[in-house]
PDB file of N, CA and C in Angstrom:
ATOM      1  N   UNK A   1     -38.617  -9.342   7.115  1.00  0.00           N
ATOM      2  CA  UNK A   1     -37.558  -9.628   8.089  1.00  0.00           C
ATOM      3  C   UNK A   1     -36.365 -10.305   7.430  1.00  0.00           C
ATOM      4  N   UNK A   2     -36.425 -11.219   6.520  1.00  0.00           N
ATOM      5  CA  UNK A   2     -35.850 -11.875   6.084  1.00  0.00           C
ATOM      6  C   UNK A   2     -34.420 -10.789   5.142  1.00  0.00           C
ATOM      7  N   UNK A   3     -35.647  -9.995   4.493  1.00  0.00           N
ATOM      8  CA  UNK A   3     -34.254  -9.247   3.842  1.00  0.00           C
ATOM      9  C   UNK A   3     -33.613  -7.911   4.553  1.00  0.00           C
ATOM     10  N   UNK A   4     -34.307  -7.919   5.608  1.00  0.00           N
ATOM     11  CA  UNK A   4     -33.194  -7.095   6.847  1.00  0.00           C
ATOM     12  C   UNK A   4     -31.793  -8.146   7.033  1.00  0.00           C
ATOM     13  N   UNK A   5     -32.199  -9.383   7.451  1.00  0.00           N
ATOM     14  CA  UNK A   5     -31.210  -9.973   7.678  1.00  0.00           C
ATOM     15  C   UNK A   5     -30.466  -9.884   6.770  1.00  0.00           C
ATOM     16  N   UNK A   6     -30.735 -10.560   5.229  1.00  0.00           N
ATOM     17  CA  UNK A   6     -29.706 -10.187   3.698  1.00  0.00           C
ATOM     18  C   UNK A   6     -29.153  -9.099   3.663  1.00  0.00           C
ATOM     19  N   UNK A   7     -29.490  -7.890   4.092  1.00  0.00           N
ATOM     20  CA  UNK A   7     -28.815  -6.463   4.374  1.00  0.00           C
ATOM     21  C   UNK A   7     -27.360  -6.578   5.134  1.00  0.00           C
ATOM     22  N   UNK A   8     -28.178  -6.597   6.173  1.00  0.00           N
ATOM     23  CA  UNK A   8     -27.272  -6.973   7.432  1.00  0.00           C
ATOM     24  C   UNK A   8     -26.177  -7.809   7.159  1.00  0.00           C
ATOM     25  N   UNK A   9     -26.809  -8.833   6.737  1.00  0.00           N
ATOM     26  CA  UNK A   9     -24.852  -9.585   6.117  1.00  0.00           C
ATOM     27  C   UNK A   9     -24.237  -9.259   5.104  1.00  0.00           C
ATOM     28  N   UNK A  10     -24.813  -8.524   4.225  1.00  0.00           N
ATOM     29  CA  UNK A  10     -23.847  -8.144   2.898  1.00  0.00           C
ATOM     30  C   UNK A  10     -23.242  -6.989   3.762  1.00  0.00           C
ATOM     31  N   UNK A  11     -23.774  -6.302   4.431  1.00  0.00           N
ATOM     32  CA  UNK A  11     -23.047  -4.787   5.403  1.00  0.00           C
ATOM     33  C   UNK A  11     -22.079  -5.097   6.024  1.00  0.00           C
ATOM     34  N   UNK A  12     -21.957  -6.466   6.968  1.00  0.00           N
ATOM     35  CA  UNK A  12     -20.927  -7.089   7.435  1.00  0.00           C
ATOM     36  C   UNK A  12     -19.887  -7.691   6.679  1.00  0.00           C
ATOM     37  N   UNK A  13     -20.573  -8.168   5.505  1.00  0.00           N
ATOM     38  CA  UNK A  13     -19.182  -8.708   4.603  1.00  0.00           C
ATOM     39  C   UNK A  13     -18.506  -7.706   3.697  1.00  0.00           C
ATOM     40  N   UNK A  14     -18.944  -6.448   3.704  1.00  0.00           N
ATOM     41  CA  UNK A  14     -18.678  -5.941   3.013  1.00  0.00           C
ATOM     42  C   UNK A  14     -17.911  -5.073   3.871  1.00  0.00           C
ATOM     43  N   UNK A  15     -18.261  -4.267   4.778  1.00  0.00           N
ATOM     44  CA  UNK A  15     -16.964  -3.876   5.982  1.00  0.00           C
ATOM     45  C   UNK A  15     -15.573  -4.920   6.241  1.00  0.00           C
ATOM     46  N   UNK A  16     -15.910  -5.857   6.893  1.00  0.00           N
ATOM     47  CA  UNK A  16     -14.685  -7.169   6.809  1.00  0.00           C
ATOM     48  C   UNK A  16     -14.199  -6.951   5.133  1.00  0.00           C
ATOM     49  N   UNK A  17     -14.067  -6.825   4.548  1.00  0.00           N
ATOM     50  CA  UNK A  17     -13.263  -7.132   2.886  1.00  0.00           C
ATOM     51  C   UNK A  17     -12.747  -5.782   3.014  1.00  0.00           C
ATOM     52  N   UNK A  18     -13.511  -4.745   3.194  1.00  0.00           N
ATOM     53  CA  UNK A  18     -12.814  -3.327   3.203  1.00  0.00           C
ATOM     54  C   UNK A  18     -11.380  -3.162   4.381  1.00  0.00           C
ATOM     55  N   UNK A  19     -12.249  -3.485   5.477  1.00  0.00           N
ATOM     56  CA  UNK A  19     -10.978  -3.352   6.453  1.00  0.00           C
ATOM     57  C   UNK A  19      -9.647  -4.314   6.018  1.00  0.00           C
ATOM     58  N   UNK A  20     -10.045  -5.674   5.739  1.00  0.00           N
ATOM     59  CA  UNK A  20      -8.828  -6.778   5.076  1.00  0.00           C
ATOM     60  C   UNK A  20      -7.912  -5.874   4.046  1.00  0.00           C
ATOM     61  N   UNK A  21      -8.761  -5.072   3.522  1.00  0.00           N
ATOM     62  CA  UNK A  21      -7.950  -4.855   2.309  1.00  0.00           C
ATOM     63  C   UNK A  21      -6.751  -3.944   2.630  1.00  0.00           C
ATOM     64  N   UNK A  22      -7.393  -2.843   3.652  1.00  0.00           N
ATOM     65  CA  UNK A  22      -7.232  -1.742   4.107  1.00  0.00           C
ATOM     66  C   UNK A  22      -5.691  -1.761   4.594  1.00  0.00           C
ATOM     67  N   UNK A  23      -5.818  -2.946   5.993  1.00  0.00           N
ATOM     68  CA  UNK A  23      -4.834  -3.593   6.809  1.00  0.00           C
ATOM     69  C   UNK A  23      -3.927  -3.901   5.572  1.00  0.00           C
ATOM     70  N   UNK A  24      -4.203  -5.129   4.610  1.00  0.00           N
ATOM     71  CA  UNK A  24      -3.391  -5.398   2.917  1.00  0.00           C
ATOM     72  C   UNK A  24      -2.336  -4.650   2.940  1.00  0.00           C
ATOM     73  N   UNK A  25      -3.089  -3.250   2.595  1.00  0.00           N
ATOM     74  CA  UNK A  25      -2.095  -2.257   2.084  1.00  0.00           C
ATOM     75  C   UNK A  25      -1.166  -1.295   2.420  1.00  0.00           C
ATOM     76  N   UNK A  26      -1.568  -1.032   3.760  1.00  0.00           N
ATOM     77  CA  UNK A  26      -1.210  -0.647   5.091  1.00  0.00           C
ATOM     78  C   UNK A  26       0.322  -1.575   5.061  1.00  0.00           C
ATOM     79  N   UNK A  27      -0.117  -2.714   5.280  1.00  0.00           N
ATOM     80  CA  UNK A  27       1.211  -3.615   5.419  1.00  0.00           C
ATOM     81  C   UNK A  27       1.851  -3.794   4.344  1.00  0.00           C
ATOM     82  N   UNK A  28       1.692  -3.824   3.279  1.00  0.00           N
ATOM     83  CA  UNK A  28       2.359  -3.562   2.255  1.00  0.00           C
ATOM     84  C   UNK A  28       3.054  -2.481   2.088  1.00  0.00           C
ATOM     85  N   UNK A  29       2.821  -1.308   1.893  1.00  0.00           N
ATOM     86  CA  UNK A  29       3.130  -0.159   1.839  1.00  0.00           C
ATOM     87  C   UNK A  29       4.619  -0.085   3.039  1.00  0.00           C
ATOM     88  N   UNK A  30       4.119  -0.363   4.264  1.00  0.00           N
ATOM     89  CA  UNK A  30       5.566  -0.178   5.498  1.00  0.00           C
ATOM     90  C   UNK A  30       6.140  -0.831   4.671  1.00  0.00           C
ATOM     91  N   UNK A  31       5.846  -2.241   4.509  1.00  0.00           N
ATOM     92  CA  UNK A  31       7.183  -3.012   3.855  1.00  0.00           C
ATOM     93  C   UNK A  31       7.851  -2.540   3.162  1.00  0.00           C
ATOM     94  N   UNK A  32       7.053  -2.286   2.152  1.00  0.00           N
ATOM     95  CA  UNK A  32       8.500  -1.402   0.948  1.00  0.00           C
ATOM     96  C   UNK A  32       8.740  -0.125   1.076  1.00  0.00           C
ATOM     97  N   UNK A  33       8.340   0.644   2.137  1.00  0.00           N
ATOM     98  CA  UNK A  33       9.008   1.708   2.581  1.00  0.00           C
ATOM     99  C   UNK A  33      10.141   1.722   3.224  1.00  0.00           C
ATOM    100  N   UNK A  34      10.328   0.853   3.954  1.00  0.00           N
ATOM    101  CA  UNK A  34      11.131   0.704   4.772  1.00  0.00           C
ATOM    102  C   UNK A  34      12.530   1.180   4.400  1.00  0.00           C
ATOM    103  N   UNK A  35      13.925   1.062   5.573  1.00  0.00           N
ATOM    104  CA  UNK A  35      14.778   1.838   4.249  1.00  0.00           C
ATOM    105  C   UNK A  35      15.510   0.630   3.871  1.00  0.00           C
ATOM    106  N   UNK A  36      14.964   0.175   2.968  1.00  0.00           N
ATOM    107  CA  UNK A  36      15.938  -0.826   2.241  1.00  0.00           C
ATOM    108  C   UNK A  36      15.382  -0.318   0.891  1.00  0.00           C
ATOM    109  N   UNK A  37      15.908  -1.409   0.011  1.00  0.00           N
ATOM    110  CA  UNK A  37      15.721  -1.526  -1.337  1.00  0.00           C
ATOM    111  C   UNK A  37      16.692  -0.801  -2.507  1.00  0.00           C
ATOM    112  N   UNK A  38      16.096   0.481  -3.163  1.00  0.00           N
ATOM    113  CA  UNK A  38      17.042   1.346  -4.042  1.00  0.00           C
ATOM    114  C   UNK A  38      18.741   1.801  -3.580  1.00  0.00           C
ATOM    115  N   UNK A  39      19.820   1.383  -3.985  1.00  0.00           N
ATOM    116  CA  UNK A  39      20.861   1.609  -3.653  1.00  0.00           C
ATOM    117  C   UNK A  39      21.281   2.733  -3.010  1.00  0.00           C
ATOM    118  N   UNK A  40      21.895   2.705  -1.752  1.00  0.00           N
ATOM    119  CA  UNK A  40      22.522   4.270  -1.575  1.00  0.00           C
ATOM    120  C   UNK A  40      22.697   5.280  -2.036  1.00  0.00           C
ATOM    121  N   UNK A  41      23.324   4.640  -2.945  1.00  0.00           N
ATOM    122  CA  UNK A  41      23.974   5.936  -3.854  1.00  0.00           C
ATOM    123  C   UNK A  41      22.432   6.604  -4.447  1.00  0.00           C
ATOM    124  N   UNK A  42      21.296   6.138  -5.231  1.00  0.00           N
ATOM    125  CA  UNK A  42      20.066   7.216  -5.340  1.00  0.00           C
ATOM    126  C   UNK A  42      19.814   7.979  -4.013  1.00  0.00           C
ATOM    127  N   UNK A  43      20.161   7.638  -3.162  1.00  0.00           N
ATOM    128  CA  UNK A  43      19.494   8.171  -2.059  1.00  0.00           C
ATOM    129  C   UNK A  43      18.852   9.847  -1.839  1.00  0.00           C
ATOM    130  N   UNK A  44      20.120  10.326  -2.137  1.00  0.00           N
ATOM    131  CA  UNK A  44      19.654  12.077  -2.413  1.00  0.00           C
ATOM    132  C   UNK A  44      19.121  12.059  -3.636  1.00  0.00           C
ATOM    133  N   UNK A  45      19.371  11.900  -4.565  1.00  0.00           N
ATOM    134  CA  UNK A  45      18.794  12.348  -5.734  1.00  0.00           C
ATOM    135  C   UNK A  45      17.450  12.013  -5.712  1.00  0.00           C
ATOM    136  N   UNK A  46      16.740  10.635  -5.401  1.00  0.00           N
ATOM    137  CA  UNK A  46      15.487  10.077  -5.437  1.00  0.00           C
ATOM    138  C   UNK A  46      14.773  10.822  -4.238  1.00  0.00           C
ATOM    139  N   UNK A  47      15.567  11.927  -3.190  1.00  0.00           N
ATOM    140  CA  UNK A  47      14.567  12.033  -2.313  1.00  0.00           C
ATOM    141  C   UNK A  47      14.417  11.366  -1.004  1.00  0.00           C
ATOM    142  N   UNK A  48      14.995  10.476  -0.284  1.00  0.00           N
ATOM    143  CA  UNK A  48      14.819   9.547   0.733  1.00  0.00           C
ATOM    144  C   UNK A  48      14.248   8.379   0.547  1.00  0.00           C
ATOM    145  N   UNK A  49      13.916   7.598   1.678  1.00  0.00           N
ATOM    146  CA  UNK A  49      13.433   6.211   2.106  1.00  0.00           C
ATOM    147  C   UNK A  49      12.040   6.576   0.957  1.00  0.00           C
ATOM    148  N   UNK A  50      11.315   7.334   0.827  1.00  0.00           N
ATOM    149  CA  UNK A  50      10.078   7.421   0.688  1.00  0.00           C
ATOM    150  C   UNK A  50       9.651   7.113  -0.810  1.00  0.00           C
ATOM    151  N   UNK A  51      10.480   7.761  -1.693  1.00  0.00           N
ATOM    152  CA  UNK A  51      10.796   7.927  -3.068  1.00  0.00           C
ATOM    153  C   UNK A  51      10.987   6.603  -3.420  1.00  0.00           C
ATOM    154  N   UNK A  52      12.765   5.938  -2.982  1.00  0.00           N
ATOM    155  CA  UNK A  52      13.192   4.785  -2.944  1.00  0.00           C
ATOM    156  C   UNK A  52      11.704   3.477  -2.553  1.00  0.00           C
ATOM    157  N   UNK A  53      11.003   3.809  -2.041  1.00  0.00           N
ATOM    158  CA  UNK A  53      10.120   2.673  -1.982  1.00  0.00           C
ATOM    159  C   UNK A  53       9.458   2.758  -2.763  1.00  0.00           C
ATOM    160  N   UNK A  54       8.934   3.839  -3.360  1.00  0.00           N
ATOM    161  CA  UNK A  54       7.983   4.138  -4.642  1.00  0.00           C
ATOM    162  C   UNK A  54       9.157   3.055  -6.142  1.00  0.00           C
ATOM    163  N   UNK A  55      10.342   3.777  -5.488  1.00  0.00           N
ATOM    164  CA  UNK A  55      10.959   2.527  -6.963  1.00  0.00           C
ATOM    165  C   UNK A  55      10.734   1.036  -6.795  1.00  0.00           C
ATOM    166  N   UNK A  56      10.992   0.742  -5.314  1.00  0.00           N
ATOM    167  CA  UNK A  56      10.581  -0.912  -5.666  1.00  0.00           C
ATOM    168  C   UNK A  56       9.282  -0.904  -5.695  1.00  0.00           C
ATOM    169  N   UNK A  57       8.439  -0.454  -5.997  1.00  0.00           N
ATOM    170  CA  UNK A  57       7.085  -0.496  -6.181  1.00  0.00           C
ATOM    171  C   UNK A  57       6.793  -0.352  -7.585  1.00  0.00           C
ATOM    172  N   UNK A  58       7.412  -0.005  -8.368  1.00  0.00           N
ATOM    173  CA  UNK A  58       7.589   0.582  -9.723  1.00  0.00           C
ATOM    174  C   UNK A  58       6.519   1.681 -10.375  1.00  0.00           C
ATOM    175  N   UNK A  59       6.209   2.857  -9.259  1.00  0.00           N
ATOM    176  CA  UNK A  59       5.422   3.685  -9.485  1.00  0.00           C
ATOM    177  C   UNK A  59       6.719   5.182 -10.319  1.00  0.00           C
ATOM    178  N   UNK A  60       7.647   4.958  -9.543  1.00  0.00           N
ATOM    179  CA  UNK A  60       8.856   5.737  -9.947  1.00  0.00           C
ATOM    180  C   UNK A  60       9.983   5.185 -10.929  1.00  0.00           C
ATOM    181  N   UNK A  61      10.741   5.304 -11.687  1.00  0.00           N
ATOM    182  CA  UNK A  61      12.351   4.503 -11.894  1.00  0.00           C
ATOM    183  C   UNK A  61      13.142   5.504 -11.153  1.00  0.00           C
ATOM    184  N   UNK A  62      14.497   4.582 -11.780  1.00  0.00           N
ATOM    185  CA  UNK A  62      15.325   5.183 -10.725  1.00  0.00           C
ATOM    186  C   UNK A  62      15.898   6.394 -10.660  1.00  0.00           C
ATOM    187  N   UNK A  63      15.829   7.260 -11.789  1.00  0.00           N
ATOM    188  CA  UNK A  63      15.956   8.583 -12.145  1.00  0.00           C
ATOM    189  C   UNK A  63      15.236   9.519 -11.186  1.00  0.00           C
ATOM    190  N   UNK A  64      14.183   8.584 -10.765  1.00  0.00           N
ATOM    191  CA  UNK A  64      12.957   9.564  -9.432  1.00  0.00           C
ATOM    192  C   UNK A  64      12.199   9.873 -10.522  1.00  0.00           C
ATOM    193  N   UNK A  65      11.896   9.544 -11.918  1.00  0.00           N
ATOM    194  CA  UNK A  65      10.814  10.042 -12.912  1.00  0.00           C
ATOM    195  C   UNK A  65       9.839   9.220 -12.942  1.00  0.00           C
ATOM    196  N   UNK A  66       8.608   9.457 -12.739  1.00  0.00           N
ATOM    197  CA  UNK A  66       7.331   9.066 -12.955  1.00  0.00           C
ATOM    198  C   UNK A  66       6.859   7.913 -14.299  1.00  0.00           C
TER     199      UNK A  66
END
């Protein structure tokens, strides 16, 4: 019985950390999507709001190159 229960709470703590993280990134992600950040002027060239957040994220530069 005992290590049903030990189950049972690592299953629960381990869902709660997943979802936390989940929500994390979720909210992270809108944030720097949003349309701010990369200057106007990239705007077409980089692609939109979407691209431009990938640069302040520094998955892109500002060229839109990988």
């Amino acid at each position: 019985m005992e290590g049903l229960v030990v189950v049972v709470v690592v299953v629960v703590v381990v869902v709660v950390v997943v979802v936390v993280v989940v929500v994390v990134v979720v909210v992270v992600v809108v944030v720097v999507m949003r349309d701010d950040g990369v200057s106007r002027g990239n705007e077409e060239k980089l692609g939109g709001t979407w691209t431009r957040g990938w640069v302040r994220l520094g998955v892109v530069n500002d060229s839109g190159a990988l």
